[in-house]
Protein backbone atom coordinates (compact mmCIF):
# COMPACT_ATOMS: atom_id res chain seq x y z
CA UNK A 1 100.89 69.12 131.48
CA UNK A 2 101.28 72.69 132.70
CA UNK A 3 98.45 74.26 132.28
CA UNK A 4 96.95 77.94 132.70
CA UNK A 5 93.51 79.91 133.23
CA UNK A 6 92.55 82.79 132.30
CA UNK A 7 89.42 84.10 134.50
CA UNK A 8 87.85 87.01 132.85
CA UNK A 9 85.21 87.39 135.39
CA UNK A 10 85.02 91.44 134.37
CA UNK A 11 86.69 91.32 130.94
CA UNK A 12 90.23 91.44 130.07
CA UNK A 13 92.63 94.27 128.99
CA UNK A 14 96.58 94.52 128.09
CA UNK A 15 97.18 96.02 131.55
CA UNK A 16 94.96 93.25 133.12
CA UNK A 17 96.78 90.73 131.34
CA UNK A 18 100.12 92.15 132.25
CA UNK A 19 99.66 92.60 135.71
CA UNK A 20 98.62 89.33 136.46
CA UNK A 21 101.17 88.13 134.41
CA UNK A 22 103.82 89.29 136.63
CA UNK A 23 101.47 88.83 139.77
CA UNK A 24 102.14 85.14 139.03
CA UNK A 25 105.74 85.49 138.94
CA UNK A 26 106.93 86.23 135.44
CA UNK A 27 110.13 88.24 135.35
CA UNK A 28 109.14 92.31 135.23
CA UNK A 29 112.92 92.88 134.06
CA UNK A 30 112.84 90.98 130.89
CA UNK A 31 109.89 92.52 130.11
CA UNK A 32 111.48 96.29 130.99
CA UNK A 33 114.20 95.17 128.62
CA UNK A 34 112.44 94.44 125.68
CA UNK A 35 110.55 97.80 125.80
CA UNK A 36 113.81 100.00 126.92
CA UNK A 37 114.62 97.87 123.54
CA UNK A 38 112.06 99.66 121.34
CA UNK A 39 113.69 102.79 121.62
CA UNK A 40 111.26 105.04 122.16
CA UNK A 41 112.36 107.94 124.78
CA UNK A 42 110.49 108.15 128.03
CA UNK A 43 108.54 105.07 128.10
CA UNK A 44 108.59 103.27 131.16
CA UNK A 45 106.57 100.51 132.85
CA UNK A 46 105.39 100.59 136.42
CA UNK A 47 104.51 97.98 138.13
CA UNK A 48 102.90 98.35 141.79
CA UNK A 49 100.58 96.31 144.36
CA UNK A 50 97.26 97.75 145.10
CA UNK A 51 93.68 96.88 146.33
CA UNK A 52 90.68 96.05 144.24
CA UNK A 53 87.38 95.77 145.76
CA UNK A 54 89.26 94.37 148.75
CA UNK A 55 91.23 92.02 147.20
CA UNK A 56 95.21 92.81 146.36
CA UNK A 57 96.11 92.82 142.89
CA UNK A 58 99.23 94.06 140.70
CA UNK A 59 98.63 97.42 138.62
CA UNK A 60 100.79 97.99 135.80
CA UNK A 61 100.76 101.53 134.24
CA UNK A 62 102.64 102.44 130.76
CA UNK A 63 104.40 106.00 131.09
CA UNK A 64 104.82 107.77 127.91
CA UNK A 65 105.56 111.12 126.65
CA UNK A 66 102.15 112.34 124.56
CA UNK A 67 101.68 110.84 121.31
CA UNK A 68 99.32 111.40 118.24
CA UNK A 69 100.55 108.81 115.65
CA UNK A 70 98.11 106.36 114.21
CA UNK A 71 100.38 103.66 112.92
CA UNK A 72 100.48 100.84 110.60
CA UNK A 73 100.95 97.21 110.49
CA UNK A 74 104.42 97.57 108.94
CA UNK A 75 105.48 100.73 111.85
CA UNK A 76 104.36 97.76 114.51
CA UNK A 77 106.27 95.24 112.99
CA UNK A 78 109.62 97.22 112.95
CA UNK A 79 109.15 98.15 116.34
CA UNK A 80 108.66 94.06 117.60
CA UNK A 81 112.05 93.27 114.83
CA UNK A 82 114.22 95.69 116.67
CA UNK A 83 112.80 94.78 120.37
CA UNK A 84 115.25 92.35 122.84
CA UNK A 85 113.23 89.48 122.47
CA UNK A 86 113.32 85.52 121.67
CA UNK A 87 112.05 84.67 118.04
CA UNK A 88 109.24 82.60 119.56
CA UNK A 89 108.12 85.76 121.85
CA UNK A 90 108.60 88.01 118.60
CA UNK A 91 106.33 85.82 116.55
CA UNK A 92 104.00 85.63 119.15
CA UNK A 93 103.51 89.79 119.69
CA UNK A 94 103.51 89.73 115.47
CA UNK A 95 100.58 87.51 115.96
CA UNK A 96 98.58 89.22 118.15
CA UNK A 97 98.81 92.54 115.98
CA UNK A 98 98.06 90.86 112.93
CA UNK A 99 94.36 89.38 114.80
CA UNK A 100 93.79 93.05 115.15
CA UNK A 101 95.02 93.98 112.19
CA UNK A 102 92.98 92.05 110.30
CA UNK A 103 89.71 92.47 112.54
CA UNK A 104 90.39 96.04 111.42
CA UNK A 105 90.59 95.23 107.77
CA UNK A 106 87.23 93.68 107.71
CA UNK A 107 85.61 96.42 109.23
CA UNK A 108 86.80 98.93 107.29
CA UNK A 109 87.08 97.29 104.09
CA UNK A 110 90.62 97.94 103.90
CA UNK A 111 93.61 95.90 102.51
CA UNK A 112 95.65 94.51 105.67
CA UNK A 113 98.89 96.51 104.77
CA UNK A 114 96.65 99.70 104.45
CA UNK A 115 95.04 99.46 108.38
CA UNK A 116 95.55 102.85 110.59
CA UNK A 117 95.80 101.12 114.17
CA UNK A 118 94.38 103.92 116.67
CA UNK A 119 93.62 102.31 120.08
CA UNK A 120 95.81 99.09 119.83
CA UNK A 121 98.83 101.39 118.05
CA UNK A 122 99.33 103.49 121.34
CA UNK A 123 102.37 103.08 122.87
CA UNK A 124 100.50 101.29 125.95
CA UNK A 125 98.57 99.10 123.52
CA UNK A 126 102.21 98.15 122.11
CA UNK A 127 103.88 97.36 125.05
CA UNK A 128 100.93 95.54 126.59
CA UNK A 129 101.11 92.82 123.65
CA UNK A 130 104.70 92.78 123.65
CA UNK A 131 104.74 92.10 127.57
CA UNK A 132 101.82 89.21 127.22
CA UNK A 133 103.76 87.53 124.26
CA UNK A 134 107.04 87.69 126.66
CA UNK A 135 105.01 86.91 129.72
CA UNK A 136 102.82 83.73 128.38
CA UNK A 137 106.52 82.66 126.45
CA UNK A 138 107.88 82.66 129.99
CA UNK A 139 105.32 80.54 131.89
CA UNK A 140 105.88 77.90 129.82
CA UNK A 141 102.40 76.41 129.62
CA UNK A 142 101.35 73.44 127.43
CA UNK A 143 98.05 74.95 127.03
CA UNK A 144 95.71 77.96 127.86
CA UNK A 145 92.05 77.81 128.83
CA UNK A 146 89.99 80.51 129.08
CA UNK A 147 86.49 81.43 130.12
CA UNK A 148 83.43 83.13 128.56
CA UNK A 149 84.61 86.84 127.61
CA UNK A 150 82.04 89.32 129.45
CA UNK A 151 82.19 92.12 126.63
CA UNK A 152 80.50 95.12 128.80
CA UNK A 153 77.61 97.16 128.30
CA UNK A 154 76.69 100.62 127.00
CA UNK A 155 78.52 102.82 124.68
CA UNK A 156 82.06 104.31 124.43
CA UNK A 157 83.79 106.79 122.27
CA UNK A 158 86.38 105.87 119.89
CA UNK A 159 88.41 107.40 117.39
CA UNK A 160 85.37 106.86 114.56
CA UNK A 161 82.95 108.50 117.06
CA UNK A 162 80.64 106.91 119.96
CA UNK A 163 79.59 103.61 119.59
CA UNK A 164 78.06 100.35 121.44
CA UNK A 165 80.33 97.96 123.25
CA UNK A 166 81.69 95.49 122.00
CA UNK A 167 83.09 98.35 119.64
CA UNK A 168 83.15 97.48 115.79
CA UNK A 169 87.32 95.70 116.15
CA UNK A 170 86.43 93.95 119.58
CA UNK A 171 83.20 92.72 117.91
CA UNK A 172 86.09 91.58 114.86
CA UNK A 173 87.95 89.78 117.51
CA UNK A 174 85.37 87.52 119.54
CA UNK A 175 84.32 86.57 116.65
CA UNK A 176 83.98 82.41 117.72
CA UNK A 177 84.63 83.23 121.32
CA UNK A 178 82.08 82.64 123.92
CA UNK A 179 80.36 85.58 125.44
CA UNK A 180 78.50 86.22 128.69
CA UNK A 181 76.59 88.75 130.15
CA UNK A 182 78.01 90.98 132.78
CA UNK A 183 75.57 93.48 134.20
CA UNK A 184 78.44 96.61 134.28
CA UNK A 185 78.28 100.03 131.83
CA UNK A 186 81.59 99.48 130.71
CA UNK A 187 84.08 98.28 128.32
CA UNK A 188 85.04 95.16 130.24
CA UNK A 189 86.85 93.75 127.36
CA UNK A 190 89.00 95.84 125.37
CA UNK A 191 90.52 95.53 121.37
CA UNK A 192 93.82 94.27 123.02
CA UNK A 193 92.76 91.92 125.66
CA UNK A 194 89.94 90.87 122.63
CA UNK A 195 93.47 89.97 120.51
CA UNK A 196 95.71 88.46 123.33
CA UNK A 197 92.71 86.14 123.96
CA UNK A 198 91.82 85.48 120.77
CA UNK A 199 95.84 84.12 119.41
CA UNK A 200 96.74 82.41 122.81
CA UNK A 201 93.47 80.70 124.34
CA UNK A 202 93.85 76.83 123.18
CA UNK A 203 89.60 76.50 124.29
CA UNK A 204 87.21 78.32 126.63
CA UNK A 205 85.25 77.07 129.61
CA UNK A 206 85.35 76.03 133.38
CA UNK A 207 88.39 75.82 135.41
CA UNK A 208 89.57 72.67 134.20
CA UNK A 209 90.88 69.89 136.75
CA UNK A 210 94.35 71.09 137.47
CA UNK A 211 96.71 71.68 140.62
CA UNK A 212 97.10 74.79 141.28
CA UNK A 213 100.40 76.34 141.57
CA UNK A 214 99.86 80.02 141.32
CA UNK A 215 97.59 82.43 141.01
CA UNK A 216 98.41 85.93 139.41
CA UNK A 217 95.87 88.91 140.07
CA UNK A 218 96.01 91.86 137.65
CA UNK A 219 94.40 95.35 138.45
CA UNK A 220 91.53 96.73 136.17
CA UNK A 221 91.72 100.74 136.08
CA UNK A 222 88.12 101.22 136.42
CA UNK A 223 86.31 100.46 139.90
CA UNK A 224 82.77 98.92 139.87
CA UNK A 225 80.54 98.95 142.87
CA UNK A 226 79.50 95.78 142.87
CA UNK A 227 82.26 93.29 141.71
CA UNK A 228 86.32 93.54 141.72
CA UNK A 229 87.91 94.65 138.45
CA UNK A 230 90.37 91.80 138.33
CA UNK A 231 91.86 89.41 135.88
CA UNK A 232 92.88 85.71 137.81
CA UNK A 233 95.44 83.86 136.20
CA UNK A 234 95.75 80.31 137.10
CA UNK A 235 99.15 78.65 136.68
CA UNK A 236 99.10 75.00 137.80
CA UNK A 237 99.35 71.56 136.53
CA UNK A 238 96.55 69.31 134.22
CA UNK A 239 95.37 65.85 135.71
CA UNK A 240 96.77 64.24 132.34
CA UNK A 241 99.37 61.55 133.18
CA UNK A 242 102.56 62.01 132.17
CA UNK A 243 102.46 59.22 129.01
CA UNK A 244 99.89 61.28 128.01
CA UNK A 245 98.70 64.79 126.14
CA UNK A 246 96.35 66.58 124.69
CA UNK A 247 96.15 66.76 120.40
CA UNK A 248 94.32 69.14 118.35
CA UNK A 249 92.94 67.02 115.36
CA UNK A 250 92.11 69.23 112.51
CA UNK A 251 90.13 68.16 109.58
CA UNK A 252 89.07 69.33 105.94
CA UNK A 253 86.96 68.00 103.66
CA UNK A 254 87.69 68.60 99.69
CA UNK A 255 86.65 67.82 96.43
CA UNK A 256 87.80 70.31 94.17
CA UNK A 257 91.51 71.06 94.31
CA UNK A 258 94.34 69.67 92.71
CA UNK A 259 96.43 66.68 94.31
CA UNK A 260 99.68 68.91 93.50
CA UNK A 261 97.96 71.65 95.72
CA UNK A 262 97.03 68.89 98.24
CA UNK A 263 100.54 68.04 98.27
CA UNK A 264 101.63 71.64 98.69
CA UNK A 265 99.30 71.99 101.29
CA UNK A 266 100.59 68.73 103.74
CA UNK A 267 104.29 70.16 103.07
CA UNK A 268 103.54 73.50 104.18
CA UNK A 269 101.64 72.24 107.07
CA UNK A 270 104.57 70.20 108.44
CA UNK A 271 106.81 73.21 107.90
CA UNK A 272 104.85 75.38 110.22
CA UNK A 273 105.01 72.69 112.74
CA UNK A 274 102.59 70.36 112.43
CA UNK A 275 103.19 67.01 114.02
CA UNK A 276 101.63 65.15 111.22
CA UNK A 277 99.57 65.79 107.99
CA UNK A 278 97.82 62.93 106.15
CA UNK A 279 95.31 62.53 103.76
CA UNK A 280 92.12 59.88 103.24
CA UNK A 281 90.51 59.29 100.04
CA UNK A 282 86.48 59.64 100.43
CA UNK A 283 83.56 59.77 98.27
CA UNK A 284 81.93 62.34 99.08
CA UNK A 285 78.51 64.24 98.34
CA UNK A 286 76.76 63.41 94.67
CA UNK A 287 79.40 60.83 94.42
CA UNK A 288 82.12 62.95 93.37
CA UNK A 289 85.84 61.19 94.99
CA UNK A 290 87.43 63.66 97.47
CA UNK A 291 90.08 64.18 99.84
CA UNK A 292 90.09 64.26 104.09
CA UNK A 293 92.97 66.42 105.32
CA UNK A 294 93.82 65.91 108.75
CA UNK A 295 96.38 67.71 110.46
CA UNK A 296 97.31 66.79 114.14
CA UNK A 297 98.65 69.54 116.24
CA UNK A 298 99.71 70.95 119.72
CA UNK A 299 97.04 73.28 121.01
CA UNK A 300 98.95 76.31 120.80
CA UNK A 301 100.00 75.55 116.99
CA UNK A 302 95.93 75.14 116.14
CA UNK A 303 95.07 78.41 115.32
CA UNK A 304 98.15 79.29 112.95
CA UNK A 305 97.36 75.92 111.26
CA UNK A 306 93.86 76.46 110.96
CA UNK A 307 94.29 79.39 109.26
CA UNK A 308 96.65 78.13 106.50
CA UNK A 309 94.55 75.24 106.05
CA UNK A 310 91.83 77.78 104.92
CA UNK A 311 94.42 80.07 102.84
CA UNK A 312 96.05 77.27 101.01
CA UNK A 313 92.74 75.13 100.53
CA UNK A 314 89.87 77.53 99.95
CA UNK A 315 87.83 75.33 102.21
CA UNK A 316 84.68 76.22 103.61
CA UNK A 317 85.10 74.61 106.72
CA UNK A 318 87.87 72.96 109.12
CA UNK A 319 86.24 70.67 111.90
CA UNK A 320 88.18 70.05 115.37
CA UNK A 321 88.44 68.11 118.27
CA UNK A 322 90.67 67.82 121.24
CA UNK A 323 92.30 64.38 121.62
CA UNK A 324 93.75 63.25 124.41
CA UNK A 325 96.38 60.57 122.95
CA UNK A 326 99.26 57.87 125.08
CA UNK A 327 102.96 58.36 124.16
CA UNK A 328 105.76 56.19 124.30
CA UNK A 329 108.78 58.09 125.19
CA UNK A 330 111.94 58.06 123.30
CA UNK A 331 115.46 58.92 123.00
CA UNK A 332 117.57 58.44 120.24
CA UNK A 333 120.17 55.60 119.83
CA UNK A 334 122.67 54.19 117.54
CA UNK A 335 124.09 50.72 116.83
CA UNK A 336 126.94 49.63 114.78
CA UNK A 337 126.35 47.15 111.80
CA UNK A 338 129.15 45.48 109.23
CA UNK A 339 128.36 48.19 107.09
CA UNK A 340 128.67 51.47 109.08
CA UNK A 341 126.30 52.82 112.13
CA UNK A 342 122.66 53.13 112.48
CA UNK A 343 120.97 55.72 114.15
CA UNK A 344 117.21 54.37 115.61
CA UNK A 345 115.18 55.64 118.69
CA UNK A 346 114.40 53.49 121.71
CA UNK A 347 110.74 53.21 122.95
CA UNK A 348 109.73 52.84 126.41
CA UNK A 349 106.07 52.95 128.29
CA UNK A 350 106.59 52.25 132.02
CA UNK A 351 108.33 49.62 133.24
CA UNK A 352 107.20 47.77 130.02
CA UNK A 353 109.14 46.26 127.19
CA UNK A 354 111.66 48.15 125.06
CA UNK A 355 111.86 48.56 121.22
CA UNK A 356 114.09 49.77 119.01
CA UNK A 357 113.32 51.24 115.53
CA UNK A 358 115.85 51.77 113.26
CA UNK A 359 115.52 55.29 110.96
CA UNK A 360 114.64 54.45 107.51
CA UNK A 361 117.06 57.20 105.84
CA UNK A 362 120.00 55.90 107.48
CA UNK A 363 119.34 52.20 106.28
CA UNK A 364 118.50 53.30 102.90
CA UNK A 365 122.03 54.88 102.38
CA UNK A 366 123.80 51.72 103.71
CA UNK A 367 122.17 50.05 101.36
CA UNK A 368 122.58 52.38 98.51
CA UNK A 369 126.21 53.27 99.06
CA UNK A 370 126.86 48.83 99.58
CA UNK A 371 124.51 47.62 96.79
CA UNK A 372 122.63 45.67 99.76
CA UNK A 373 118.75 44.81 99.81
CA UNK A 374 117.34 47.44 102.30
CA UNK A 375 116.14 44.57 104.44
CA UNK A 376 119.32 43.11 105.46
CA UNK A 377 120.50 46.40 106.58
CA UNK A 378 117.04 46.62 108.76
CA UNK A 379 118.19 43.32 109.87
CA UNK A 380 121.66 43.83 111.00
CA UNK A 381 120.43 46.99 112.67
CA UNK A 382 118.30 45.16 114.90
CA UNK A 383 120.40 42.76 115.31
CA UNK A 384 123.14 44.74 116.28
CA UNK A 385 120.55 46.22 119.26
CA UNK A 386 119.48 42.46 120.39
CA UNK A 387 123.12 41.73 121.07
CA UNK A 388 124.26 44.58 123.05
CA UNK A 389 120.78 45.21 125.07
CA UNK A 390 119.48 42.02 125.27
CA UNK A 391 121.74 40.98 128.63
CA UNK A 392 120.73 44.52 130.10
CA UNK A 393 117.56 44.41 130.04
CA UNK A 394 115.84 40.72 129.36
CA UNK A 395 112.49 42.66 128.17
CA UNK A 396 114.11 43.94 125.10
CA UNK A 397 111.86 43.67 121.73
CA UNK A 398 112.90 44.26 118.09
CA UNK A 399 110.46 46.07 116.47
CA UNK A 400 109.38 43.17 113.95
CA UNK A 401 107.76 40.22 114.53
CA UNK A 402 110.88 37.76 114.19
CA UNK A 403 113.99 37.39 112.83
CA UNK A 404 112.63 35.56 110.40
CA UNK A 405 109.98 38.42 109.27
CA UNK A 406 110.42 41.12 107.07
CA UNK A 407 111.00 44.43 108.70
CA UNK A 408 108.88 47.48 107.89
CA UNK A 409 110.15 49.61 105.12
CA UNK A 410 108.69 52.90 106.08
CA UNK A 411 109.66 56.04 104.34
CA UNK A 412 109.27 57.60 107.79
CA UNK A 413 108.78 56.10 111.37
CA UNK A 414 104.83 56.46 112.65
CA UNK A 415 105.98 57.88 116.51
CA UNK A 416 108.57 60.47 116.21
CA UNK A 417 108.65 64.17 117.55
CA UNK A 418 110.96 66.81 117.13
CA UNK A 419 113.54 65.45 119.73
CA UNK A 420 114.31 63.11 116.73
CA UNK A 421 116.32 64.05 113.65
CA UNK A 422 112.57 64.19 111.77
CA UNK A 423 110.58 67.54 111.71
CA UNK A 424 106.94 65.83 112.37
CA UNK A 425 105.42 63.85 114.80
CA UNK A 426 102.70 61.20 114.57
CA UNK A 427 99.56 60.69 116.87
């Protein structure tokens, strides 16, 4: 599992984040296209190598023409829709400005639509998010770790006047984010690098046990006495074999909503890219009969689910857990029956045995469209398979017990992911 650190030994910023973004090796260009993309004259990115504290480090430095506009949510959002980017690195950048958005909204008391953005709607802030949604997109990693945010000391001036670090939005932001203590005067971590943290990070901590590829330095502007102003970024591979990854298992309790809205709920869930949704019944708290909600999910889907469980729900409170689960990998196969073909996946672990499961959807309509019990068609399926694998490979299984048995009528198979025809997978 590829796997990257974040180590935010003096705090983190956009420009932090960005340089040692491209330190490690992400492509400068694309990111230079996507803001030449945004259409706004005379802004330029700069990217150079320079010394911090003794160590060398990558500085990036946003050049812009002088600006006083405070904008919205909306004015971001056209920007990111008209910038020369993938939809996943577009969604991403929406994200992040939607965390601050949002931070902003509770601290004001504001709708969400109605938020001025002042520090994180400068043109730097902008194309700092934009170039850590691109950047983190390109890398590629299965997950990303982060440790304790240092948050600085003392007192800054913002737009609202002077005030104590973390300022009010920052505060907003690390809001569930573990904190330490950093003896510097400064604003070690600022309303942007507060955000990029706060959308991407899958879990905070140590460096976890991983082999290390690369490592990415990004320049701080200030320069501390005492310490380097650098952000590390770790880029390397998890000890987690390969028939193996890590889950996110997210759970609900309820007891007052509707099963329609329950329903709802699971649907909505899968659409947003869940890999499976599934409910328990429970009796719960003065005996009154409620409902478990469990959603399993890839770390970096956790957060977006998280938060629709809460919007759809009302719940109080969503538990989770990281889960590190086997897999069986698959590939998807087809095998011709008296009745028309069949598609199925095949299951392997190892050097083991191999299974085939037929898809339930294409039995059914053999069935349907030939007046045939659904069985026999499960039958001939697997049939079908045993015939033309079994002299291949002598450790082929059909996935029932027997020929005699009755297969499994399943509305949907219990191991798929979204390399299958399906739009869930199961844990």
């Amino acid at each position: 599992m590829r796997i990257a650190y974040l180590d935010c030994s003096t705090g983190i910023s956009g420009d932090m984040t960005l340089g040692a973004l491209i330190d490690a090796g992400v492509d400068v260009e694309s990111i230079r296209r996507a803001i030449d993309s945004l259409g706004i004259e005379g802004v330029r990115l700069d990217a150079n190598t320079v010394v911090k504290g003794g160590f060398r480090a990558t500085k990036v430095d946003v050049r812009h023409p002088e600006q006083h506009a405070h904008r919205h949510l909306s004015d971001v959002r056209r920007l990111i829709d008209a910038a020369e980017m993938t939809d996943s690195q577009r969604h991403l950048a929406l994200r992040i400005f939607t965390a601050v958005a949002q931070a902003e909204s509770n601290v004001h008391g504001m709708p969400i639509d109605k938020v001025h953005f002042h520090e994180v709607g400068a043109i730097d802030s902008i194309v700092d998010i934009l170039g850590a949604a691109i950047g983190f997109d390109l890398l590629g990693t299965d997950e990303i770790v982060c440790s304790p945010l240092p948050p600085g000391r003392g007192q800054i001036h913002i737009d609202h006047g002077i005030c104590t670090v973390p300022a009010p939005g920052t505060a907003e932001l690390l809001k569930g984010i573990p904190l330490v203590d950093v003896p510097v005067d400064a604003e070690l971590t600022t309303p942007t690098g507060a955000a990029i943290v706060k959308v991407l990070a899958d879990r905070f901590g140590p460096l976890p046990a991983m082999t290390i590829e690369q490592i990415g330095y990004g320049a701080g502007t200030k320069d501390f006495p005492s310490r380097a102003n650098l952000l590390r970024l770790f880029v390397g591979t998890a000890s987690t074999p390969a028939d193996h990854d890590v889950i996110v298992l997210l759970e609900t309790n309820l007891d007052d909503v509707s099963g329609e809205l329950i329903g709802h709920t699971k649907r909505k869930l899968l659409d947003a890219g869940a890999l499976d949704v599934y409910s328990t019944a429970v009796q719960m708290k003065k005996d009154r009969p409620g409902v478990i909600v469990s959603v399993i999910a890839r770390p970096a889907q956790a957060d977006e689910l998280e938060s629709l469980l809460f919007t759809e729900t009302g719940t109080f409170g969503v538990r989770r857990q990281r889960i590190e689960r086997a897999l069986r990998a698959r590939e998807p196969h087809s095998v011709d029956t008296p009745w028309g073909p069949v598609a199925g996946k095949l299951g392997r672990r190892g050097s083991g045995d191999c299974i085939f499961t037929p898809e339930f959807e294409d039995c059914a309509r053999l069935a349907g469209q030939h007046g045939l019990p659904l069985r026999e068609i499960y039958r001939a399926a697997l049939a079908s398979f045993t015939q033309s694998e079994a002299a291949a490979s002598p450790t082929v299984h059909q996935d029932v017990l027997g020929s005699g048995a009755e297969p499994p009528i399943h509305t949907h198979d219990h191991d798929h992911d979204h390399d299958s025809p399906h739009d869930h997978d199961h844990g």
